[in-house]
C-alpha atoms as a PDB file:
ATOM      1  CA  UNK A   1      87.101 -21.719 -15.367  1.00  0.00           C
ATOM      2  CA  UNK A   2      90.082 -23.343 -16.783  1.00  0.00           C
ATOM      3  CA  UNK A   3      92.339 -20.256 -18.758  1.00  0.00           C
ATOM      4  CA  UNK A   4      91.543 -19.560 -22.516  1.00  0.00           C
ATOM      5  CA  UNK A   5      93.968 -20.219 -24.583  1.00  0.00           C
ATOM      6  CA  UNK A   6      94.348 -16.652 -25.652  1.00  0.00           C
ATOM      7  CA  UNK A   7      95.116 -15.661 -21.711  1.00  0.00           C
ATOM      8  CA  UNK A   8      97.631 -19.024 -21.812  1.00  0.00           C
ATOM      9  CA  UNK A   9      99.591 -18.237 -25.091  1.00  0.00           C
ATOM     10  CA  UNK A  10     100.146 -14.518 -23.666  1.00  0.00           C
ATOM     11  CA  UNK A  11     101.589 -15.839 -20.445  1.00  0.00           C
ATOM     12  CA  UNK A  12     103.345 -18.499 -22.395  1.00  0.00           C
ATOM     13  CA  UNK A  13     105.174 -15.788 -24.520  1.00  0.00           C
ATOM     14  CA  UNK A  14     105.863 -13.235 -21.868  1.00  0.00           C
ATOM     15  CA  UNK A  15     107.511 -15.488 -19.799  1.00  0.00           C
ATOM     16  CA  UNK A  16     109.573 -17.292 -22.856  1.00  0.00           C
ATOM     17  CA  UNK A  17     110.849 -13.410 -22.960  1.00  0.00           C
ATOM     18  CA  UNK A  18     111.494 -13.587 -19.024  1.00  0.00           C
ATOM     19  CA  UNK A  19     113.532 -16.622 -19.246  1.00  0.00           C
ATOM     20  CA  UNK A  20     116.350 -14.252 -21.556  1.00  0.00           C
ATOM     21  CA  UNK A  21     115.557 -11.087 -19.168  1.00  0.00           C
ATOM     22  CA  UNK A  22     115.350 -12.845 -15.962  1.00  0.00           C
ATOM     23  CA  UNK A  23     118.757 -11.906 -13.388  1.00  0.00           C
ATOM     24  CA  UNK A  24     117.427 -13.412 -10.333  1.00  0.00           C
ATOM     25  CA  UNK A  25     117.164 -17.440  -9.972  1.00  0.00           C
ATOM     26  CA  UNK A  26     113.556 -17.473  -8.335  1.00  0.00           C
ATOM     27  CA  UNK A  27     112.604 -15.319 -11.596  1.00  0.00           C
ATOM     28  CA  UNK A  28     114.189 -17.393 -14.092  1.00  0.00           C
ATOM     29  CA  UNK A  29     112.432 -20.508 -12.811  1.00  0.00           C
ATOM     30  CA  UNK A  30     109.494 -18.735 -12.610  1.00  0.00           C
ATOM     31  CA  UNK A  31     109.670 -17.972 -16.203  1.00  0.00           C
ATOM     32  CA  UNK A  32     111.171 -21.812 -16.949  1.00  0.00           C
ATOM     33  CA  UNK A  33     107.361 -22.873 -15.655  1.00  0.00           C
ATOM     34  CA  UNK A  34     105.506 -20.637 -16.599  1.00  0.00           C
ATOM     35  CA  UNK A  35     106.819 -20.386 -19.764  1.00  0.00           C
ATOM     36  CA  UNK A  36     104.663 -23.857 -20.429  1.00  0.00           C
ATOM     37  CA  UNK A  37     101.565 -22.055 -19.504  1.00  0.00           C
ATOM     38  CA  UNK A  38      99.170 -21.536 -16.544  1.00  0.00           C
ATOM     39  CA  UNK A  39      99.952 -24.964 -14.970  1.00  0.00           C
ATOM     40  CA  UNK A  40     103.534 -24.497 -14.913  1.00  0.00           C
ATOM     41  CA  UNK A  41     103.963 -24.242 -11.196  1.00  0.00           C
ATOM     42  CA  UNK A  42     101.391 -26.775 -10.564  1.00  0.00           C
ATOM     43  CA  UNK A  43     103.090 -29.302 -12.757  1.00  0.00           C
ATOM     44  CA  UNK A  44     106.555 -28.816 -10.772  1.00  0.00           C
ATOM     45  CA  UNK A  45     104.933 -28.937  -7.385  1.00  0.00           C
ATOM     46  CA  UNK A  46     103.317 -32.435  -8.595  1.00  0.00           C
ATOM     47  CA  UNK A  47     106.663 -33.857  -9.861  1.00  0.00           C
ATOM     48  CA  UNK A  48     107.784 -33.095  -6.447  1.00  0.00           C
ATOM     49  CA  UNK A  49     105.127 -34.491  -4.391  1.00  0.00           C
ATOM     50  CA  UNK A  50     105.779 -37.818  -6.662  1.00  0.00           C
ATOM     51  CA  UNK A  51     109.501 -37.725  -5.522  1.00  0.00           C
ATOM     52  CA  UNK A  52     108.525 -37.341  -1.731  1.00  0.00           C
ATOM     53  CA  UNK A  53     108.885 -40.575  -0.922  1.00  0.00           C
ATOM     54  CA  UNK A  54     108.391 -40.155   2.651  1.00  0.00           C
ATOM     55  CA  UNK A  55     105.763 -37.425   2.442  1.00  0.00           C
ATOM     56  CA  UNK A  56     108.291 -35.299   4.502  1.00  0.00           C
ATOM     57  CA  UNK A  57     107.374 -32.416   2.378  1.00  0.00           C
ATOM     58  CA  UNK A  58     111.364 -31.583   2.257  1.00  0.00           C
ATOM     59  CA  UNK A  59     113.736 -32.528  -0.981  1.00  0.00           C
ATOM     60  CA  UNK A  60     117.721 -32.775  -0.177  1.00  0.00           C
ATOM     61  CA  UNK A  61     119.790 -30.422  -3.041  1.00  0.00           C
ATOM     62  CA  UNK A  62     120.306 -33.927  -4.845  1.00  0.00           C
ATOM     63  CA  UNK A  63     116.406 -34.810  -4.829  1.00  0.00           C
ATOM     64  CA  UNK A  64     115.811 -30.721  -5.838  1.00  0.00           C
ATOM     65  CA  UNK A  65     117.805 -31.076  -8.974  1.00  0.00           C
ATOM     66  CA  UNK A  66     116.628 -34.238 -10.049  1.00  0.00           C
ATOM     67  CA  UNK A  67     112.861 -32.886  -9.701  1.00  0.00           C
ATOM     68  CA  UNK A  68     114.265 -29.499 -11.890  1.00  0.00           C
ATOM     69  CA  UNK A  69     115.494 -31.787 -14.543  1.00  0.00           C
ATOM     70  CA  UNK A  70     112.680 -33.953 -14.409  1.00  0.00           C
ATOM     71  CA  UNK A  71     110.272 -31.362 -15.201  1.00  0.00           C
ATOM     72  CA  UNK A  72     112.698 -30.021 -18.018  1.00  0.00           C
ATOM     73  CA  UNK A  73     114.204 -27.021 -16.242  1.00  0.00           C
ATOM     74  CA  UNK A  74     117.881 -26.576 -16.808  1.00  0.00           C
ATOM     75  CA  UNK A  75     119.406 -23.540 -14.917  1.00  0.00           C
ATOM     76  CA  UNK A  76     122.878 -22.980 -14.540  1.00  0.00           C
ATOM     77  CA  UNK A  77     124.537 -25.083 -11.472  1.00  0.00           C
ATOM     78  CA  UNK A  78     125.705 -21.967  -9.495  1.00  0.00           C
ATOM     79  CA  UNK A  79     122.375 -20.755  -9.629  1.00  0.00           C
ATOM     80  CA  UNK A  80     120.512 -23.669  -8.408  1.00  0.00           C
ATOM     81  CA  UNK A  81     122.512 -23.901  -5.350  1.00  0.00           C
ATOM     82  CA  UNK A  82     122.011 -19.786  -5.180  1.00  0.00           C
ATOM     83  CA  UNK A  83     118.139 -20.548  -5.020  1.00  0.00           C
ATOM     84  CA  UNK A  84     118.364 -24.067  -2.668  1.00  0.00           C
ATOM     85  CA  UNK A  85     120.909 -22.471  -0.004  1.00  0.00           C
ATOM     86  CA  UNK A  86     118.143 -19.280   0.004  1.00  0.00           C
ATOM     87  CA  UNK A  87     115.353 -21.383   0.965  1.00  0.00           C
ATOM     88  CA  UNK A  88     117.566 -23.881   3.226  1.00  0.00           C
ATOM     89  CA  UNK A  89     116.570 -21.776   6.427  1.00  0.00           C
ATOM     90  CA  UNK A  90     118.489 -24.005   8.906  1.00  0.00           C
ATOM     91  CA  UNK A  91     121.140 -25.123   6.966  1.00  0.00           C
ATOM     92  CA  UNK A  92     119.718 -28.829   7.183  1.00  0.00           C
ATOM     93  CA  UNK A  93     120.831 -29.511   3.820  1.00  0.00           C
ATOM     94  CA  UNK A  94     116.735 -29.784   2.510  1.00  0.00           C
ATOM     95  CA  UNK A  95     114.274 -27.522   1.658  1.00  0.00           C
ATOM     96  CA  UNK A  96     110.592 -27.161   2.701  1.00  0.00           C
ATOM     97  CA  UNK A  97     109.089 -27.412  -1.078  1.00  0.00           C
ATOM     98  CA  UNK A  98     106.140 -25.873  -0.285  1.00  0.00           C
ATOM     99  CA  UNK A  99     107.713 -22.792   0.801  1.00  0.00           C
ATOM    100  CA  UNK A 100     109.375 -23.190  -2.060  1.00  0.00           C
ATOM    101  CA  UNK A 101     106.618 -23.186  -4.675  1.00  0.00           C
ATOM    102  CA  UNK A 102     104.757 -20.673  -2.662  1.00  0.00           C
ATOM    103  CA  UNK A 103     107.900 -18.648  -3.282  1.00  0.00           C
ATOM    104  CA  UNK A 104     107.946 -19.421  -7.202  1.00  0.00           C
ATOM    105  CA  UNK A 105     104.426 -18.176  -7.678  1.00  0.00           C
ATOM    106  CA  UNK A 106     104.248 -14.751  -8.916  1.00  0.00           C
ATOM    107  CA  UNK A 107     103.562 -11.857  -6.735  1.00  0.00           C
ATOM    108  CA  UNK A 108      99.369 -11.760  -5.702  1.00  0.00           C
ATOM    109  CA  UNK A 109      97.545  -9.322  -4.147  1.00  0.00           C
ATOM    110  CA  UNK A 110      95.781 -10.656  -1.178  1.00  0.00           C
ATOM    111  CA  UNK A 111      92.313 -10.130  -2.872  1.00  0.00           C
ATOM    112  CA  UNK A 112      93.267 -12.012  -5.782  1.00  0.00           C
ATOM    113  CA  UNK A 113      94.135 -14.885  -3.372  1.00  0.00           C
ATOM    114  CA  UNK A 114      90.745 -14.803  -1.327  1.00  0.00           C
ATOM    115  CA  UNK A 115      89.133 -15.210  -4.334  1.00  0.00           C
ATOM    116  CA  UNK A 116      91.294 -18.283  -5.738  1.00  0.00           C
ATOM    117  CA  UNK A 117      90.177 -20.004  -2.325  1.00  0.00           C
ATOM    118  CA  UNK A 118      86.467 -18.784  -2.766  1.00  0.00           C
ATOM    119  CA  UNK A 119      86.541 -20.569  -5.570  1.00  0.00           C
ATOM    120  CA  UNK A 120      88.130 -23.597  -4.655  1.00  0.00           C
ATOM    121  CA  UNK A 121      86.135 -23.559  -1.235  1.00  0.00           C
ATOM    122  CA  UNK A 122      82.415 -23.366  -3.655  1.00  0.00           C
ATOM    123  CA  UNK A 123      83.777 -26.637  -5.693  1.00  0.00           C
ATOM    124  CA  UNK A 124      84.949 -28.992  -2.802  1.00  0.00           C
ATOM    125  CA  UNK A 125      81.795 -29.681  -2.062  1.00  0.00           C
ATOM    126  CA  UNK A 126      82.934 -32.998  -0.268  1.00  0.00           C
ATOM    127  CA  UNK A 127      84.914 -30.240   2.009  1.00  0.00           C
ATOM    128  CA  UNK A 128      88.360 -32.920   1.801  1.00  0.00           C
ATOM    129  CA  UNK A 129      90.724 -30.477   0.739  1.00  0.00           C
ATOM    130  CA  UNK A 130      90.493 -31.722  -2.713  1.00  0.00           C
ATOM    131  CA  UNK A 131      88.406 -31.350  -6.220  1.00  0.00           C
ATOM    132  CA  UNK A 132      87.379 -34.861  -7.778  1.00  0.00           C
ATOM    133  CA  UNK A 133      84.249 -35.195 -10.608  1.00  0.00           C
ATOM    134  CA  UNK A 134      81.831 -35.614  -7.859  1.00  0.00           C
ATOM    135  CA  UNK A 135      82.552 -32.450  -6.374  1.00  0.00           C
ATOM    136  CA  UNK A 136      81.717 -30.777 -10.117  1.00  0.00           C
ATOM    137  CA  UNK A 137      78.402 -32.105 -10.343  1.00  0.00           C
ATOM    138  CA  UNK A 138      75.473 -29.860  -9.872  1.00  0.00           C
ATOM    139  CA  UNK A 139      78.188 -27.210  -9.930  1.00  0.00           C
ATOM    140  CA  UNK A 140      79.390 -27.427 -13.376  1.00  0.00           C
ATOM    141  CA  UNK A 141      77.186 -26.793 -15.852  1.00  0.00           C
ATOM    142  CA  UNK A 142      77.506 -28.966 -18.531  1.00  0.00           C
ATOM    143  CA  UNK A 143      74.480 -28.831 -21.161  1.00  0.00           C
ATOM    144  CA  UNK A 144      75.860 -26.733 -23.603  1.00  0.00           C
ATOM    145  CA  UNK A 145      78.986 -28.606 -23.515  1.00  0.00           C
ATOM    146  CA  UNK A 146      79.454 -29.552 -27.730  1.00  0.00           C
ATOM    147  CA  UNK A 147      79.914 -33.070 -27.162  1.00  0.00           C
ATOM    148  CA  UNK A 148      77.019 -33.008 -24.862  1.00  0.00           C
ATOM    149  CA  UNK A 149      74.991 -31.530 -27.094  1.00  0.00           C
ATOM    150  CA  UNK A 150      76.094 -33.519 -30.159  1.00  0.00           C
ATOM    151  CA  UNK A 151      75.388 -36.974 -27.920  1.00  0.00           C
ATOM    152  CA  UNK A 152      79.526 -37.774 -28.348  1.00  0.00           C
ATOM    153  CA  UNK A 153      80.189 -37.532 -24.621  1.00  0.00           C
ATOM    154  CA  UNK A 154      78.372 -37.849 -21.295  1.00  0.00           C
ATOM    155  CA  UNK A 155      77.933 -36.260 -18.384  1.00  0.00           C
ATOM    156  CA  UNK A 156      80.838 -38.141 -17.090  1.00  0.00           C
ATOM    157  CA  UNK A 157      83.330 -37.304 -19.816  1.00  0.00           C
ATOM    158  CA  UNK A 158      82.808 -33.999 -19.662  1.00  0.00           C
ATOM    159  CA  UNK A 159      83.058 -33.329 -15.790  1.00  0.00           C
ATOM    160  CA  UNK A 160      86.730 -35.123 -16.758  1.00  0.00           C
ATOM    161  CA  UNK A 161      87.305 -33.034 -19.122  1.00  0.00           C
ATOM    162  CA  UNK A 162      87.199 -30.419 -17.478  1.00  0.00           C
ATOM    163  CA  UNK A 163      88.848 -31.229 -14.348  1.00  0.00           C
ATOM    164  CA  UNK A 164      92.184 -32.360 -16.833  1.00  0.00           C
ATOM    165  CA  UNK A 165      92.476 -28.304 -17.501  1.00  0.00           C
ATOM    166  CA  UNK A 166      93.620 -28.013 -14.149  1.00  0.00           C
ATOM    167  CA  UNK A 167      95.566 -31.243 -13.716  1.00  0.00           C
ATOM    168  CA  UNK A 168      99.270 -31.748 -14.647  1.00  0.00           C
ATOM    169  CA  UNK A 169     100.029 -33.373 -17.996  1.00  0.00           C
ATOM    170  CA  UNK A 170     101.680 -36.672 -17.851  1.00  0.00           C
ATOM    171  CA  UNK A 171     100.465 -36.886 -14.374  1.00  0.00           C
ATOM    172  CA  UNK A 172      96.608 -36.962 -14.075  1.00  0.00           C
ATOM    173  CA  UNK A 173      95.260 -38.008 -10.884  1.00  0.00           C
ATOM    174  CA  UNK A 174      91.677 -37.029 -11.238  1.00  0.00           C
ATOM    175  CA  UNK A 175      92.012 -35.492  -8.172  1.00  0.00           C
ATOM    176  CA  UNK A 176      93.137 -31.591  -7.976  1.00  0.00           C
ATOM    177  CA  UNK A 177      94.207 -30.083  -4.161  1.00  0.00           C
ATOM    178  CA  UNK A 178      93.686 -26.414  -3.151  1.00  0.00           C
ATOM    179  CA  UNK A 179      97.707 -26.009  -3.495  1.00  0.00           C
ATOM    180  CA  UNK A 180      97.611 -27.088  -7.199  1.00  0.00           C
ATOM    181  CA  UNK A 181      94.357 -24.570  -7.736  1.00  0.00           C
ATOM    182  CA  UNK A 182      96.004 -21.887  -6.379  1.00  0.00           C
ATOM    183  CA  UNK A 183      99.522 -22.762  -8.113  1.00  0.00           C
ATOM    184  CA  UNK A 184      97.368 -22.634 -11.534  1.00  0.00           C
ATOM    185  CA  UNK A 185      95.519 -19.324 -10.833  1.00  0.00           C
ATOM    186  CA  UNK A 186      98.557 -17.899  -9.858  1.00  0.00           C
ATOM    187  CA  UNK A 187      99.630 -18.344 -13.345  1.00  0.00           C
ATOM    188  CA  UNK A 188      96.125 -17.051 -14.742  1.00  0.00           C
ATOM    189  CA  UNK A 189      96.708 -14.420 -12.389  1.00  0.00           C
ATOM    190  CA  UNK A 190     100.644 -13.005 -14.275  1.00  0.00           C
ATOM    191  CA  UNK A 191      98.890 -12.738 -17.284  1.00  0.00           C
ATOM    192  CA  UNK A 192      96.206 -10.561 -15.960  1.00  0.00           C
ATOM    193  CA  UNK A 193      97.565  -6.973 -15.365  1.00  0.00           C
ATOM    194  CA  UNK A 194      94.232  -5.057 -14.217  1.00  0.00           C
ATOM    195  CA  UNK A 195      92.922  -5.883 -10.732  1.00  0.00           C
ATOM    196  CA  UNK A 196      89.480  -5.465 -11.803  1.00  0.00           C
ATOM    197  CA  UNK A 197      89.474  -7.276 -14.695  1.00  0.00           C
ATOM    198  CA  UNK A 198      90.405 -10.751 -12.553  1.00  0.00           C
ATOM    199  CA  UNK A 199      87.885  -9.963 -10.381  1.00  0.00           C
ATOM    200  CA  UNK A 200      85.617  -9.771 -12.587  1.00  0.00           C
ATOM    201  CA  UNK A 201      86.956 -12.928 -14.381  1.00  0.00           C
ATOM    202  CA  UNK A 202      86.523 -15.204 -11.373  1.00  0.00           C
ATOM    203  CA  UNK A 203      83.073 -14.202 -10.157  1.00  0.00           C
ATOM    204  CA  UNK A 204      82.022 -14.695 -13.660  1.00  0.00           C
ATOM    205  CA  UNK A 205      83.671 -17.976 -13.703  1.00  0.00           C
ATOM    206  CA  UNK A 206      82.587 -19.435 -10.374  1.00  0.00           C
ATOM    207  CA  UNK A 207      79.577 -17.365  -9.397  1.00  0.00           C
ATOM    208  CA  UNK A 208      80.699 -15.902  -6.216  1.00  0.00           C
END
Protein backbone atom coordinates (compact mmCIF):
# COMPACT_ATOMS: atom_id res chain seq x y z
CA UNK A 1 0.00 0.00 0.00
CA UNK A 2 0.43 3.64 -0.33
CA UNK A 3 3.22 4.83 2.72
CA UNK A 4 1.76 5.82 6.21
CA UNK A 5 2.21 8.93 7.05
CA UNK A 6 4.38 8.08 9.98
CA UNK A 7 6.97 6.19 7.37
CA UNK A 8 6.44 9.64 5.03
CA UNK A 9 7.07 12.35 7.77
CA UNK A 10 10.36 10.29 8.81
CA UNK A 11 11.65 10.34 5.26
CA UNK A 12 10.39 13.84 4.91
CA UNK A 13 12.60 14.97 7.93
CA UNK A 14 15.68 12.94 7.28
CA UNK A 15 16.08 14.15 4.05
CA UNK A 16 15.18 18.03 5.03
CA UNK A 17 18.50 17.19 7.25
CA UNK A 18 20.26 15.76 3.97
CA UNK A 19 19.58 18.77 1.99
CA UNK A 20 22.16 20.87 4.79
CA UNK A 21 24.54 17.62 4.95
CA UNK A 22 24.44 16.67 1.42
CA UNK A 23 28.27 17.41 -0.56
CA UNK A 24 27.52 15.61 -3.65
CA UNK A 25 24.86 17.12 -6.32
CA UNK A 26 23.03 13.69 -7.06
CA UNK A 27 22.59 13.63 -3.06
CA UNK A 28 21.40 17.01 -2.61
CA UNK A 29 18.68 16.54 -5.21
CA UNK A 30 17.93 13.48 -3.84
CA UNK A 31 17.23 15.06 -0.60
CA UNK A 32 15.48 18.32 -2.56
CA UNK A 33 12.71 15.40 -3.62
CA UNK A 34 12.57 13.48 -1.25
CA UNK A 35 12.46 15.92 1.18
CA UNK A 36 8.53 16.31 -0.06
CA UNK A 37 7.96 12.75 0.78
CA UNK A 38 7.77 9.27 -0.85
CA UNK A 39 6.65 10.65 -4.27
CA UNK A 40 9.37 13.00 -4.59
CA UNK A 41 11.18 11.32 -7.41
CA UNK A 42 8.05 10.32 -9.03
CA UNK A 43 6.75 13.84 -9.10
CA UNK A 44 10.11 15.13 -10.90
CA UNK A 45 10.18 12.30 -13.37
CA UNK A 46 6.40 13.37 -14.28
CA UNK A 47 7.25 17.10 -14.67
CA UNK A 48 9.74 15.84 -17.06
CA UNK A 49 7.81 13.53 -19.09
CA UNK A 50 5.27 16.70 -19.42
CA UNK A 51 8.24 18.79 -20.84
CA UNK A 52 9.21 15.99 -23.42
CA UNK A 53 7.66 17.35 -26.06
CA UNK A 54 8.90 14.99 -28.53
CA UNK A 55 8.83 11.92 -26.31
CA UNK A 56 12.65 11.72 -27.03
CA UNK A 57 13.13 10.78 -23.49
CA UNK A 58 16.29 13.35 -23.51
CA UNK A 59 16.09 17.14 -21.92
CA UNK A 60 18.89 19.75 -23.32
CA UNK A 61 20.75 21.60 -19.98
CA UNK A 62 18.17 24.52 -20.76
CA UNK A 63 15.00 22.09 -20.70
CA UNK A 64 16.88 20.25 -17.35
CA UNK A 65 16.84 23.45 -15.42
CA UNK A 66 13.61 24.62 -16.30
CA UNK A 67 12.09 21.07 -15.17
CA UNK A 68 14.42 21.61 -11.64
CA UNK A 69 12.80 24.91 -11.13
CA UNK A 70 9.56 23.81 -12.10
CA UNK A 71 9.34 21.25 -9.55
CA UNK A 72 10.80 23.81 -6.91
CA UNK A 73 14.40 22.60 -6.73
CA UNK A 74 16.94 25.35 -6.59
CA UNK A 75 20.61 24.09 -6.48
CA UNK A 76 23.44 26.16 -6.97
CA UNK A 77 24.31 26.80 -10.90
CA UNK A 78 27.83 25.19 -10.75
CA UNK A 79 26.33 22.28 -9.40
CA UNK A 80 23.65 21.67 -11.82
CA UNK A 81 25.95 21.69 -14.67
CA UNK A 82 28.34 19.32 -12.24
CA UNK A 83 25.31 16.78 -12.22
CA UNK A 84 24.05 17.40 -16.22
CA UNK A 85 27.76 17.16 -17.74
CA UNK A 86 27.97 13.66 -15.39
CA UNK A 87 25.09 12.13 -16.98
CA UNK A 88 25.78 13.76 -20.60
CA UNK A 89 27.65 10.44 -21.68
CA UNK A 90 28.39 11.63 -25.26
CA UNK A 91 28.74 15.06 -24.83
CA UNK A 92 25.47 15.64 -27.01
CA UNK A 93 24.54 18.47 -24.96
CA UNK A 94 21.15 16.28 -23.46
CA UNK A 95 20.65 13.87 -21.05
CA UNK A 96 18.80 10.50 -21.08
CA UNK A 97 16.25 11.43 -18.04
CA UNK A 98 15.56 8.17 -17.27
CA UNK A 99 19.01 7.32 -16.51
CA UNK A 100 18.82 10.16 -14.77
CA UNK A 101 16.02 9.47 -12.29
CA UNK A 102 17.13 5.93 -12.06
CA UNK A 103 20.32 7.58 -10.85
CA UNK A 104 18.42 9.95 -8.25
CA UNK A 105 16.70 7.05 -6.58
CA UNK A 106 18.34 5.95 -3.52
CA UNK A 107 20.55 3.00 -3.38
CA UNK A 108 18.18 -0.62 -3.47
CA UNK A 109 19.11 -3.86 -2.94
CA UNK A 110 18.15 -6.02 -5.79
CA UNK A 111 15.55 -7.93 -3.61
CA UNK A 112 13.91 -4.89 -2.61
CA UNK A 113 13.51 -4.13 -6.37
CA UNK A 114 12.04 -7.66 -7.39
CA UNK A 115 9.60 -7.13 -5.03
CA UNK A 116 8.54 -3.41 -6.12
CA UNK A 117 7.93 -5.14 -9.65
CA UNK A 118 6.07 -8.18 -8.00
CA UNK A 119 3.94 -5.88 -6.89
CA UNK A 120 3.38 -3.78 -9.68
CA UNK A 121 3.32 -6.97 -12.02
CA UNK A 122 0.07 -8.54 -9.43
CA UNK A 123 -1.88 -4.99 -10.02
CA UNK A 124 -1.56 -4.50 -13.88
CA UNK A 125 -3.85 -6.84 -14.39
CA UNK A 126 -4.58 -5.37 -17.97
CA UNK A 127 -0.64 -6.37 -18.40
CA UNK A 128 -0.14 -2.51 -20.38
CA UNK A 129 2.64 -1.40 -18.45
CA UNK A 130 0.42 0.76 -16.46
CA UNK A 131 -2.02 0.84 -13.17
CA UNK A 132 -5.55 2.52 -13.90
CA UNK A 133 -8.89 1.83 -11.40
CA UNK A 134 -9.78 -1.12 -13.43
CA UNK A 135 -6.71 -2.82 -12.80
CA UNK A 136 -7.55 -2.33 -8.73
CA UNK A 137 -10.71 -4.00 -8.84
CA UNK A 138 -11.05 -7.41 -7.40
CA UNK A 139 -7.54 -6.65 -6.18
CA UNK A 140 -8.13 -3.94 -3.80
CA UNK A 141 -10.10 -4.59 -1.13
CA UNK A 142 -12.27 -1.99 -0.40
CA UNK A 143 -15.17 -2.92 2.21
CA UNK A 144 -13.78 -1.67 5.17
CA UNK A 145 -12.86 1.43 3.49
CA UNK A 146 -14.70 4.34 6.15
CA UNK A 147 -16.46 6.03 3.51
CA UNK A 148 -17.52 2.74 2.20
CA UNK A 149 -18.74 1.70 5.15
CA UNK A 150 -20.40 4.98 6.18
CA UNK A 151 -22.29 4.95 2.46
CA UNK A 152 -20.20 8.54 1.67
CA UNK A 153 -18.24 7.03 -1.21
CA UNK A 154 -18.44 4.19 -3.72
CA UNK A 155 -16.65 1.66 -4.97
CA UNK A 156 -15.45 3.99 -7.57
CA UNK A 157 -14.23 6.79 -5.32
CA UNK A 158 -12.39 4.78 -3.37
CA UNK A 159 -10.37 2.70 -6.04
CA UNK A 160 -9.43 6.69 -6.93
CA UNK A 161 -8.55 7.33 -3.91
CA UNK A 162 -6.33 5.20 -3.61
CA UNK A 163 -4.61 5.20 -6.80
CA UNK A 164 -4.02 9.40 -6.06
CA UNK A 165 -1.44 8.06 -3.13
CA UNK A 166 0.74 7.06 -5.76
CA UNK A 167 0.11 9.77 -8.35
CA UNK A 168 1.92 13.16 -8.50
CA UNK A 169 0.16 16.16 -6.98
CA UNK A 170 -0.82 18.83 -9.33
CA UNK A 171 -0.50 16.29 -12.00
CA UNK A 172 -3.02 13.38 -11.68
CA UNK A 173 -3.44 11.28 -14.59
CA UNK A 174 -5.33 8.40 -13.17
CA UNK A 175 -3.00 6.38 -14.69
CA UNK A 176 0.35 5.27 -12.67
CA UNK A 177 3.44 3.42 -14.92
CA UNK A 178 5.83 0.82 -13.42
CA UNK A 179 8.66 3.72 -13.53
CA UNK A 180 6.54 6.02 -11.26
CA UNK A 181 5.80 2.75 -8.82
CA UNK A 182 9.13 2.01 -8.52
CA UNK A 183 10.29 5.85 -8.24
CA UNK A 184 7.68 5.95 -5.15
CA UNK A 185 8.84 2.71 -3.42
CA UNK A 186 12.15 3.76 -3.79
CA UNK A 187 11.31 6.50 -1.50
CA UNK A 188 9.29 4.06 0.92
CA UNK A 189 12.24 2.07 0.57
CA UNK A 190 15.10 5.21 2.29
CA UNK A 191 13.00 5.33 5.08
CA UNK A 192 13.10 1.70 5.77
CA UNK A 193 16.55 0.71 7.26
CA UNK A 194 15.97 -3.19 8.03
CA UNK A 195 15.83 -5.51 5.01
CA UNK A 196 13.41 -7.66 6.63
CA UNK A 197 11.18 -5.36 7.81
CA UNK A 198 10.34 -4.14 3.89
CA UNK A 199 9.95 -7.44 3.06
CA UNK A 200 7.75 -8.06 5.25
CA UNK A 201 5.95 -4.71 4.55
CA UNK A 202 5.29 -5.48 0.89
CA UNK A 203 4.07 -9.06 1.08
CA UNK A 204 1.77 -7.83 3.69
CA UNK A 205 0.73 -5.08 1.49
CA UNK A 206 0.28 -6.86 -1.83
CA UNK A 207 -0.04 -10.51 -0.88
CA UNK A 208 2.82 -11.98 -2.66
Amino acid sequence: MAATARLNKELMAKYEKQKVLAKDPIELLRAHCLSRGASGIKGLGRTFRIMDDDGSRSLDVKEFTKGLRDYGVYIEPEQLREVFIKFDHDNSGTINFDEFLSALRPPMTSHRRELIIQAFKKLDRMCDGSVTVEDLRGVYNISKHPKYISGEWNEEQCLKEFLISFDTPNSLDGRVTEEEFMNYYAGVSASIDNDAYFDLMMRNAWKL
